[in-house]
Protein backbone atom coordinates (compact mmCIF):
# COMPACT_ATOMS: atom_id res chain seq x y z
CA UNK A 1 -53.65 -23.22 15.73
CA UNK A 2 -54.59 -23.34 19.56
CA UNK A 3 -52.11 -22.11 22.30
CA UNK A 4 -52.19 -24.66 25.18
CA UNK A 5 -50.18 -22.98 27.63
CA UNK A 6 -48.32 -20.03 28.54
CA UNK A 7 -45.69 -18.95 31.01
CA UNK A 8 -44.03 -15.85 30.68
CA UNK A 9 -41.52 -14.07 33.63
CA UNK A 10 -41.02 -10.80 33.62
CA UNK A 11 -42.45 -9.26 30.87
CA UNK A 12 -43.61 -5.53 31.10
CA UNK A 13 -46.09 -5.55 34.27
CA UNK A 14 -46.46 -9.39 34.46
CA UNK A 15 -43.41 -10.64 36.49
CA UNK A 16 -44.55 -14.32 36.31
CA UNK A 17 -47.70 -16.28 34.68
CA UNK A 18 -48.77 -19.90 34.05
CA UNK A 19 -51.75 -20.47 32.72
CA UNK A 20 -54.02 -22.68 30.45
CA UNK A 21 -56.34 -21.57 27.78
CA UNK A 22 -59.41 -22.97 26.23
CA UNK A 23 -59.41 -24.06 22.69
CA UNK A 24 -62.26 -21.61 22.42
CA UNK A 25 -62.81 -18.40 24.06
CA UNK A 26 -60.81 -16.68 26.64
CA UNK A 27 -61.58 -13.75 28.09
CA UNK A 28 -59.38 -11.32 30.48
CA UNK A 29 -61.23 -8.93 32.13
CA UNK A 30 -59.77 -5.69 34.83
CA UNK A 31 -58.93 -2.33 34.99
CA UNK A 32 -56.84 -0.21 32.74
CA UNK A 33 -53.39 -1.05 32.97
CA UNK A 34 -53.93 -4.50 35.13
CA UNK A 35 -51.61 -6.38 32.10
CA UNK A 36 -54.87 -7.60 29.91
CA UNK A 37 -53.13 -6.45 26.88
CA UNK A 38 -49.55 -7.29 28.17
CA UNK A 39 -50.81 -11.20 27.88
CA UNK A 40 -52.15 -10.54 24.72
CA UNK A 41 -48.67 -9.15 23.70
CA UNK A 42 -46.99 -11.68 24.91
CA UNK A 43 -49.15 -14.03 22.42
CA UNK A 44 -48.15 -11.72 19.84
CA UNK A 45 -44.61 -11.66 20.45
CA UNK A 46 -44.75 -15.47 20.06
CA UNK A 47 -46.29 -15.68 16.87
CA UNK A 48 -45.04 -13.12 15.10
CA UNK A 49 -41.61 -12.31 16.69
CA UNK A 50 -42.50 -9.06 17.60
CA UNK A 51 -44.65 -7.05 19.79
CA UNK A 52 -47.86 -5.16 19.04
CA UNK A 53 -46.16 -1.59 19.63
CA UNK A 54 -43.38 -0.38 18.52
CA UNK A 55 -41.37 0.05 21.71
CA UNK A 56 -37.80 -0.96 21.84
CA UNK A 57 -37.92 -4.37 22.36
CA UNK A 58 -35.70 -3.97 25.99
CA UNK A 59 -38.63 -2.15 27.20
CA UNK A 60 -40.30 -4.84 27.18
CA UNK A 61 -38.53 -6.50 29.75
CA UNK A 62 -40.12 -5.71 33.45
CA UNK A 63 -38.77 -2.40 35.51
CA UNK A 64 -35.76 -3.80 37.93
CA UNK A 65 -35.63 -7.17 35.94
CA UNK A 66 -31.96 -7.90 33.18
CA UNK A 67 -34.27 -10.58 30.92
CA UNK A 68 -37.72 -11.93 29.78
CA UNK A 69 -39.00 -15.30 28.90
CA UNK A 70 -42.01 -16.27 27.24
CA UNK A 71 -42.92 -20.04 26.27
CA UNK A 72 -45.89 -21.38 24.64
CA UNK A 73 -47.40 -24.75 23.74
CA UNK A 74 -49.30 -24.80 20.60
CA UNK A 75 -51.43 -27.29 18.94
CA UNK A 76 -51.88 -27.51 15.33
CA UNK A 77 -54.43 -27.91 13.09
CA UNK A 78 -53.13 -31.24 12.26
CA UNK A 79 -52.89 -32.01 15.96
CA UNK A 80 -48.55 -31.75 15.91
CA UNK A 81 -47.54 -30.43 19.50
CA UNK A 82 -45.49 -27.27 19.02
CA UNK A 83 -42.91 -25.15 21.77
CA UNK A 84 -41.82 -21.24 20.98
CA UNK A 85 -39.54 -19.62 23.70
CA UNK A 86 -38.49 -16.11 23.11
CA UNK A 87 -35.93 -14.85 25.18
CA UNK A 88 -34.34 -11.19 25.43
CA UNK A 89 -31.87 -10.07 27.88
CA UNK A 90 -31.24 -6.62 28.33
CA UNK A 91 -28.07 -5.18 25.96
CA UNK A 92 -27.79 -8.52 24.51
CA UNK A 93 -30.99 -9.04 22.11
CA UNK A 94 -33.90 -11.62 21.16
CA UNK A 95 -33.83 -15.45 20.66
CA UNK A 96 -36.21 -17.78 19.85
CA UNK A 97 -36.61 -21.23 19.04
CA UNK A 98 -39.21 -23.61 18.29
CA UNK A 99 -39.23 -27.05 19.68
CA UNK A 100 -35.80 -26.25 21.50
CA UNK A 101 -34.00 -25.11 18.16
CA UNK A 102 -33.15 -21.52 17.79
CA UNK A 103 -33.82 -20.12 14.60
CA UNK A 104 -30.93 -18.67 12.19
CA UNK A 105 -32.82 -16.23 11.13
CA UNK A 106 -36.03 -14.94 12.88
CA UNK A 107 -38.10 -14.20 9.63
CA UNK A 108 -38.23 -17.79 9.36
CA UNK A 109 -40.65 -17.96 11.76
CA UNK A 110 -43.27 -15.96 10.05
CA UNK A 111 -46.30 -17.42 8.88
CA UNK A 112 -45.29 -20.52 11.38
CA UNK A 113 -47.94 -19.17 13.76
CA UNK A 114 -50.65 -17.45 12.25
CA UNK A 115 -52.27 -14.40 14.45
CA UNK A 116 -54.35 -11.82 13.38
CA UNK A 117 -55.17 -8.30 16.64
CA UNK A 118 -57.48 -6.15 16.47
CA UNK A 119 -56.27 -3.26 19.16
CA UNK A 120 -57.10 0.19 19.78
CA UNK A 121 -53.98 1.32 18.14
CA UNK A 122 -55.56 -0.03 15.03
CA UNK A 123 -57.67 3.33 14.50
CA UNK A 124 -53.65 4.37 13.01
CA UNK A 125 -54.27 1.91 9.90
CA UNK A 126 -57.11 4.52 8.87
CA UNK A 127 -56.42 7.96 10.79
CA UNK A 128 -52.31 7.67 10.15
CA UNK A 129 -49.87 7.49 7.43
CA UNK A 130 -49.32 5.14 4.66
CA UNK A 131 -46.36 3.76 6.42
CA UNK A 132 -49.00 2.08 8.78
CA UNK A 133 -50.86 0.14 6.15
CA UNK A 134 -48.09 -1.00 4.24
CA UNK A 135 -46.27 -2.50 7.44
CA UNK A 136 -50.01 -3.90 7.78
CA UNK A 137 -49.70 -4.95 4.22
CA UNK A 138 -46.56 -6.49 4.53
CA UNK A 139 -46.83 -8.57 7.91
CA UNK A 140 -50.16 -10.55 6.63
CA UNK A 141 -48.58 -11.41 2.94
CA UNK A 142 -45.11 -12.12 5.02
CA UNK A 143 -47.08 -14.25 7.02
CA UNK A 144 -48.86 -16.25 3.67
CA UNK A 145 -45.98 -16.08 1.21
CA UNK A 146 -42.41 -15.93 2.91
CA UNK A 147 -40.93 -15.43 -0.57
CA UNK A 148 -42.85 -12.05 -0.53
CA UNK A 149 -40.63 -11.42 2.68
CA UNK A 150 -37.35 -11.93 0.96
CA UNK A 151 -38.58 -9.81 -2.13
CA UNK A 152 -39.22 -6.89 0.89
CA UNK A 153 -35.83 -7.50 2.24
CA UNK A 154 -33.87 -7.40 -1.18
CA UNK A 155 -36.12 -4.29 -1.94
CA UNK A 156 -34.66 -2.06 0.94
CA UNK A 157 -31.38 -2.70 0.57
CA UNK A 158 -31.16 -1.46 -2.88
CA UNK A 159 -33.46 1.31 -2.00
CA UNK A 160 -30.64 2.21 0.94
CA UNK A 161 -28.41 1.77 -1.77
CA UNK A 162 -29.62 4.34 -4.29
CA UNK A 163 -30.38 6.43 -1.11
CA UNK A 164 -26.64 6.61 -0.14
CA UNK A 165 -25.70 7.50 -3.73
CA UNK A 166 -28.18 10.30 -3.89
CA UNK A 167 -27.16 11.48 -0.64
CA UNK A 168 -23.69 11.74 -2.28
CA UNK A 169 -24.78 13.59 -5.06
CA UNK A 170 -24.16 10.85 -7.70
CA UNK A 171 -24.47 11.81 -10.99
CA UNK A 172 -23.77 8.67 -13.14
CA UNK A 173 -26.94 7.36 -15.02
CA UNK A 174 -25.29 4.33 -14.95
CA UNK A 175 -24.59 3.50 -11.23
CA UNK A 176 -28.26 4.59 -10.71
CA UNK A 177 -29.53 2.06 -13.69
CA UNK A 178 -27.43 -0.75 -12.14
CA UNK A 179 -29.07 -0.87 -8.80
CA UNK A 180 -32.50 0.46 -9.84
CA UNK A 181 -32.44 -2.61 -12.01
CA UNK A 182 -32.25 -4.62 -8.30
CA UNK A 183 -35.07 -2.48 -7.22
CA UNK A 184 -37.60 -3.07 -10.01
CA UNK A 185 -37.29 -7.09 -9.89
CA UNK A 186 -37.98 -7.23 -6.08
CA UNK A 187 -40.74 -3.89 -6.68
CA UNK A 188 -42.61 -6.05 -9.78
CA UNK A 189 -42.52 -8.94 -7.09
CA UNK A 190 -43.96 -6.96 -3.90
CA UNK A 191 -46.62 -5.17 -6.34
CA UNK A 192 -48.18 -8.19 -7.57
CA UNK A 193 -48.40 -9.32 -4.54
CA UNK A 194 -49.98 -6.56 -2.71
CA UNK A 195 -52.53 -6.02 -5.87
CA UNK A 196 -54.01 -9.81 -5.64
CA UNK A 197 -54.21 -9.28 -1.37
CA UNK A 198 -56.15 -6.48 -1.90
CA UNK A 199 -58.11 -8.17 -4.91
CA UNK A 200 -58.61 -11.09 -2.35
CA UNK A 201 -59.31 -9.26 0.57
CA UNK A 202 -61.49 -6.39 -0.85
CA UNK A 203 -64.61 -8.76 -0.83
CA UNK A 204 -64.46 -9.88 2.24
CA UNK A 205 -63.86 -6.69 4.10
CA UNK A 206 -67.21 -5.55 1.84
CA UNK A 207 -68.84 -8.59 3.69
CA UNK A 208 -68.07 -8.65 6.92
CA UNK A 209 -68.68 -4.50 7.87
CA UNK A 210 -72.09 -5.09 6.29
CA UNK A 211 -72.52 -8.14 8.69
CA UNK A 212 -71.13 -5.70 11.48
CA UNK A 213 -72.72 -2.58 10.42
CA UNK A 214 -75.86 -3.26 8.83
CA UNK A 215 -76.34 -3.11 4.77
CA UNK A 216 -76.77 0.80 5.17
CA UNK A 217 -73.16 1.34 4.58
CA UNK A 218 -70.73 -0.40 2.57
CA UNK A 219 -67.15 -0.37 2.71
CA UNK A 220 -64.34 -0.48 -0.08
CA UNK A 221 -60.07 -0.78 0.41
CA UNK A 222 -57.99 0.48 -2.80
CA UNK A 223 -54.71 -0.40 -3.96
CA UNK A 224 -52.67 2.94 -4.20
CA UNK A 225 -49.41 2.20 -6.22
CA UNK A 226 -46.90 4.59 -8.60
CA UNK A 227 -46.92 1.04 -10.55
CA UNK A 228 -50.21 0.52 -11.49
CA UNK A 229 -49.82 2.55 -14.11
CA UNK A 230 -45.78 3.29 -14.92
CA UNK A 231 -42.68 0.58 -14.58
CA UNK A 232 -39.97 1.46 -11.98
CA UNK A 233 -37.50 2.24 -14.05
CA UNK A 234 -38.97 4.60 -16.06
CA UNK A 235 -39.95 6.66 -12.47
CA UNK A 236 -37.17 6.53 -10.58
CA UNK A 237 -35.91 7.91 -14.07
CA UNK A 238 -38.04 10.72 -13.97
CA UNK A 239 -37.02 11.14 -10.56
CA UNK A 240 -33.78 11.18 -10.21
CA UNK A 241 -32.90 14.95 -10.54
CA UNK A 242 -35.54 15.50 -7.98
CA UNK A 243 -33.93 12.83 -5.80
CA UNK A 244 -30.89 14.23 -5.93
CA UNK A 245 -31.99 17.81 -4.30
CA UNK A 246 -33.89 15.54 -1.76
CA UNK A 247 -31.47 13.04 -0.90
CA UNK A 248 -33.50 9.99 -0.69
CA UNK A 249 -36.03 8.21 -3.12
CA UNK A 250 -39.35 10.03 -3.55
CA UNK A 251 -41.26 7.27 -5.48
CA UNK A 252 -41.39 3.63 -5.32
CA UNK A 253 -43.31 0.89 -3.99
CA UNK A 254 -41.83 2.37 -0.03
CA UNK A 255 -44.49 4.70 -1.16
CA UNK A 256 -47.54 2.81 -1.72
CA UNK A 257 -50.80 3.40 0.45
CA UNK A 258 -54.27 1.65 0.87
CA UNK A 259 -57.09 3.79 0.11
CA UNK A 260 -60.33 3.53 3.01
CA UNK A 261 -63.67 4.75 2.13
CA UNK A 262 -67.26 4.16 3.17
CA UNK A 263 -69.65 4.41 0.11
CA UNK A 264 -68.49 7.10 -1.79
CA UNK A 265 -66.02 8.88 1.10
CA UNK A 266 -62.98 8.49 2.65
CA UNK A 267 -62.83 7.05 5.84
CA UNK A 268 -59.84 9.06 7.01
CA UNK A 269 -61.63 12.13 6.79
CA UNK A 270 -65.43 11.70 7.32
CA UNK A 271 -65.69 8.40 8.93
CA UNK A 272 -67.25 8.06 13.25
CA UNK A 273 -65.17 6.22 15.52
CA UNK A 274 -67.51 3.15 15.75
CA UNK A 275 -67.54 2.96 11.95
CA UNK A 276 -63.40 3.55 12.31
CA UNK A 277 -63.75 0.72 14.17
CA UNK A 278 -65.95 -1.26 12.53
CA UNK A 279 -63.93 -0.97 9.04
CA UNK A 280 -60.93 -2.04 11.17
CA UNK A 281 -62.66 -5.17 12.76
CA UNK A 282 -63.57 -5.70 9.39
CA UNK A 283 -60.58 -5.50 7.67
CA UNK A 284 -58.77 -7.69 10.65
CA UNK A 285 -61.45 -10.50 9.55
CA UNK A 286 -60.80 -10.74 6.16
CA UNK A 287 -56.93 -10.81 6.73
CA UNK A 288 -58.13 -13.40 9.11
CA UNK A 289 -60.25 -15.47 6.02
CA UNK A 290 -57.14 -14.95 4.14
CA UNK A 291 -53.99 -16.16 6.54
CA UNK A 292 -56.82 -19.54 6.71
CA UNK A 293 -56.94 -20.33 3.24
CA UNK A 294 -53.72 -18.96 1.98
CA UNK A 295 -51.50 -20.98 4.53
CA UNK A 296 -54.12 -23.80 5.78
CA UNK A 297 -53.91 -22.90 9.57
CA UNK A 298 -56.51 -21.05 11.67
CA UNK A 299 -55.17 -17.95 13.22
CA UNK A 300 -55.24 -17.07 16.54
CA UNK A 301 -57.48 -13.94 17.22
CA UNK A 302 -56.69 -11.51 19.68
CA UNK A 303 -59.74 -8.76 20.45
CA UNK A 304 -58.11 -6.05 22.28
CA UNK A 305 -60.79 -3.73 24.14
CA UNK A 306 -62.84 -3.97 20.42
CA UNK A 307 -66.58 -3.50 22.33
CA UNK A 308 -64.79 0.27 23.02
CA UNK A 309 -67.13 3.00 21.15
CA UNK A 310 -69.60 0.48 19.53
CA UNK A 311 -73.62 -0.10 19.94
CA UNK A 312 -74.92 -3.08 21.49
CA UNK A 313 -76.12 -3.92 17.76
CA UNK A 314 -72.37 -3.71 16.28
CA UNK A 315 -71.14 -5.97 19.63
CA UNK A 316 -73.64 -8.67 19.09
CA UNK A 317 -73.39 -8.93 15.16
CA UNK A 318 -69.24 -9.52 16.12
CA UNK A 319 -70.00 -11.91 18.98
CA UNK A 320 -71.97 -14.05 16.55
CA UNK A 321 -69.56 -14.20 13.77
CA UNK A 322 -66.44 -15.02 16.05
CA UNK A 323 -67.82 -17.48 18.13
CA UNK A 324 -70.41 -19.66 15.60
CA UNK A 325 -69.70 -22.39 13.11
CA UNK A 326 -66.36 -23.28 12.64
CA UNK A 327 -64.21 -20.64 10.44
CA UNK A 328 -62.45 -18.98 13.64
CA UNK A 329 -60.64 -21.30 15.99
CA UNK A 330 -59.36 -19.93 19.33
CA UNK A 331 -60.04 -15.81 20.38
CA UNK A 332 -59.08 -13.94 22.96
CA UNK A 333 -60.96 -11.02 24.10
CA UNK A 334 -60.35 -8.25 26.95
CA UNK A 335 -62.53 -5.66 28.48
CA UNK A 336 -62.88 -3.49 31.86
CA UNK A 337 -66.26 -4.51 32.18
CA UNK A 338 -66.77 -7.76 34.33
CA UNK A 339 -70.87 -8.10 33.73
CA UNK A 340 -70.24 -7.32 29.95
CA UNK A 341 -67.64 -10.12 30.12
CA UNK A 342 -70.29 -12.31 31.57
CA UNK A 343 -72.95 -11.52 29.29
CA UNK A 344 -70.46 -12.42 26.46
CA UNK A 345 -69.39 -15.97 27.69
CA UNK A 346 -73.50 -16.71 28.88
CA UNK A 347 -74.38 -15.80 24.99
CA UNK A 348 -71.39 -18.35 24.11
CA UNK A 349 -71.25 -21.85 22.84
CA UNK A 350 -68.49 -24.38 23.22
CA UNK A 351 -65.76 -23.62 25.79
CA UNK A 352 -64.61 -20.75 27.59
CA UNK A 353 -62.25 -19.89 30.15
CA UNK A 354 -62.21 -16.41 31.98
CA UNK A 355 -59.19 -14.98 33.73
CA UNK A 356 -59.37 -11.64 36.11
CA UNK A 357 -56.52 -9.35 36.07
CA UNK A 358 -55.24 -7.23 38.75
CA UNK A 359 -51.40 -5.87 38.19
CA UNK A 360 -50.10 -8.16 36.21
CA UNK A 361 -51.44 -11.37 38.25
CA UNK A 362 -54.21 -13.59 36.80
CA UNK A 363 -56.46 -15.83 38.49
CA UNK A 364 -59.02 -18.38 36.19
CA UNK A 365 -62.04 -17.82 37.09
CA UNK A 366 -64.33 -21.21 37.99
C-alpha cells in the first residue's frame, strides 16, 4: 500500500497541506511541535479510523476552526487507485468514505489500509498497563481477521451486560449462566486468536531485536490469559460472589496481558530505555511481517522520532532492515535533526522525498 497524496485542512496545528510522497522513504524533519507527528497522525487517522492518541477526536480539529478534512490517494499492491476522506465537524462526529462512499459502519474499514507506528508513546506497551497491550493486541488481529473484531464487539456487550447485573446485586445463577454463555463463545473466539498472534509473532520479534540489538540479548513476548488453563464458565463461576461485592467482572479475557522480558527478566522492570525501545521497534516489525502475510498488503510504516535514546549501532542496524530488499514498502520517518536526516537519505537506496516543517507548514525539499 503506497499513499500518493495528501491534503488535509485544519487538523491540529496544520491548517492546510498538499503534498506528494515517494513510494519509498519520506522523511519530515523540524523542531518539536512544528506538526511532524501531526502528518503522521493524519496518515493514521486514515488508515485506521482513528488517531494515534487518545484525545477526543474534536480536539483534533485546529484551535478557532468548526471541522477537519483529510483525503488521501492510495495505491495498492495490485496497482487499484484508492480515495479515503475523513471528515469531523465539531458536535456533530466522524465520516469517512472510501472512493466517495461513506461507510455504514466504520470498523469496516479496518484492515482496508494496513499501517503499523512506532511512536514515543509506545514505551506505554511495556512500562503501562495491560489495557495498553491488549488494545495493541486487538487493533493488529482487527486489522488481519475482521471476524476477530465482531467476536471483540459481541464480547463487551455481554461483559456490560453481566456488569449491570452485578452492579444490581443479581443473585440468580441463572440470569448470570444465560449471558456468561454469550461471553464464553465470543472469549473461546478472541483467545484463540490472540494465542496463534503471539505464537506467530513471538519469532519474529526474537529476530528482529537480535538484528537491532546484537545477539547479546534476546527477547521473548508471553501470552498471559485466565484461559489457558480454565474455561470461562467455570471462572466467572468462581467469581461471581466476588463480583458481586465489586460490581463489575474481575476475570475474563478484558483481563488478559502480554508478558515482556529480555533473557530471563522482565522488561517492565529491569529493561534501559534504548532496549525499551528496541523491544518496541521490534515488536512493531513483526506485527509489520504479520499484517503482510496475514492480509497480502504491505503496510505503511510510520517511524515517529524512533533514533530518540539509541546508539549509532542500533540506528544503522534499523536503517538497513527498513530500507533494503523488498519486505517493507513505503516509511515515513521524523526527527529534529536536519544533518541526521541527511545522513539517513545519503545511506538510502531507491527514492526519497524530504519535507521541512515549521508550524504546521511543509515545504519538499529539492
Amino acid at each position: 500500500m503506497v499513499l500518493n497524496r495528501i491534503e488535509i485542512l485544519d487538523f491540529k496545528n496544520i491548517p492546510e497541506a498538499r503534498l506528494d510522497f515517494s513510494p519509498g522513504v519520506n522523511c519530515l524533519v523540524g523542531l518539536n511541535g512544528m506538526g511532524k507527528s501531526n502528518m503522521l497522525e493524519a496518515i493514521h487517522m486514515m488508515c485506521l479510523a482513528r488517531a494515534m492518541s487518545s484525545i477526543p477526536e474534536s480536539a483534533l480539529i485546529r484551535h478557532g476552526a468548526d471541522m477537519l478534512a483529510i483525503k488521501g490517494d492510495f495505491t495498492s499492491d495490485a496497482g487499484t487507485e484508492e480515495r479515503v476522506a475523513v471528515g469531523i465537524v465539531r458536535g456533530k462526529g466522524k465520516s469517512l468514505k472510501r472512493n466517495g462512499k461513506e461507510y455504514e459502519r466504520i470498523s469496516a474499514h479496518i484492515g482496508a489500509f494496513p499501517l503499523v507506528s512506532v511512536t514515543p508513546a509506545d514505551s506505554m506497551l511495556v512500562s503501562g498497563s495491560a489495557e495498553e497491550r491488549r488494545r495493541l493486541t486487538d487493533m493488529v488481529i482487527s486489522q488481519a481477521d475482521p471476524v476477530y473484531l465482531s467476536h471483540l464487539i459481541r464480547y463487551n456487550r455481554s461483559l456490560e451486560s453481566r456488569n449491570r447485573m452485578l452492579r444490581a446485586g443479581v443473585r440468580d445463577d441463572l440470569l448470570y449462566e444465560s449471558v456468561e454463555a454469550a461471553m464464553n463463545i465470543a472469549a473461546t473466539e478472541i483467545h484463540a486468536a490472540r494465542t496463534r498472534w503471539v505464537a506467530d509473532i513471538a519469532p519474529r520479534l526474537s529476530e528482529y531485536y537480535s538484528l537491532i540489538a546484537g545477539n547479546s540479548e534476546s527477547a521473548s513476548i508471553e501470552y498471559r490469559s485466565v484461559l489457558n488453563d480454565a474455561t470461562l464458565p467455570d471462572v466467572l463461576a468462581a467469581s461471581r460472589a466476588k463480583d458481586i461485592a465489586l460490581g463489575y467482572t474481575s476475570k475474563g479475557v478484558h483481563r488478559d496481558d502480554l508478558a515482556t522480558s529480555l533473557g530471563d527478566y522482565s522488561m517492565r522492570r529491569l529493561g534501559s530505555q534504548g532496549q525499551v525501545k528496541s523491544f518496541i521497534l521490534a515488536l512493531r516489525l513483526a506485527i509489520f511481517d504479520f499484517l503482510k502475510a496475514s492480509g497480502g498488503k504491505t503496510p505503511i510504516l510510520l517511524l515517529d522520532d524512533i533514533f530518540d535514546k539509541l546508539d549509532a549501532s542500533r540506528v544503522e542496524h534499523i536503517l538497513k532492515m527498513v530500507s533494503s530488499g523488498e519486505n517493507f514498502g513505503q516509511i515515513f520517518i521524523t526527527d529534529t535533526n536536519r544533518s541526521h536526516i541527511d545522513s539517513i537519505l545519503t545511506g538510502l537506496e531507491g527514492d526519497t522525498k524530504l519535507f521541512e516543517v515549521t508550524d504546521g507548514a511543509f515545504t519538499e525539499n529539492t
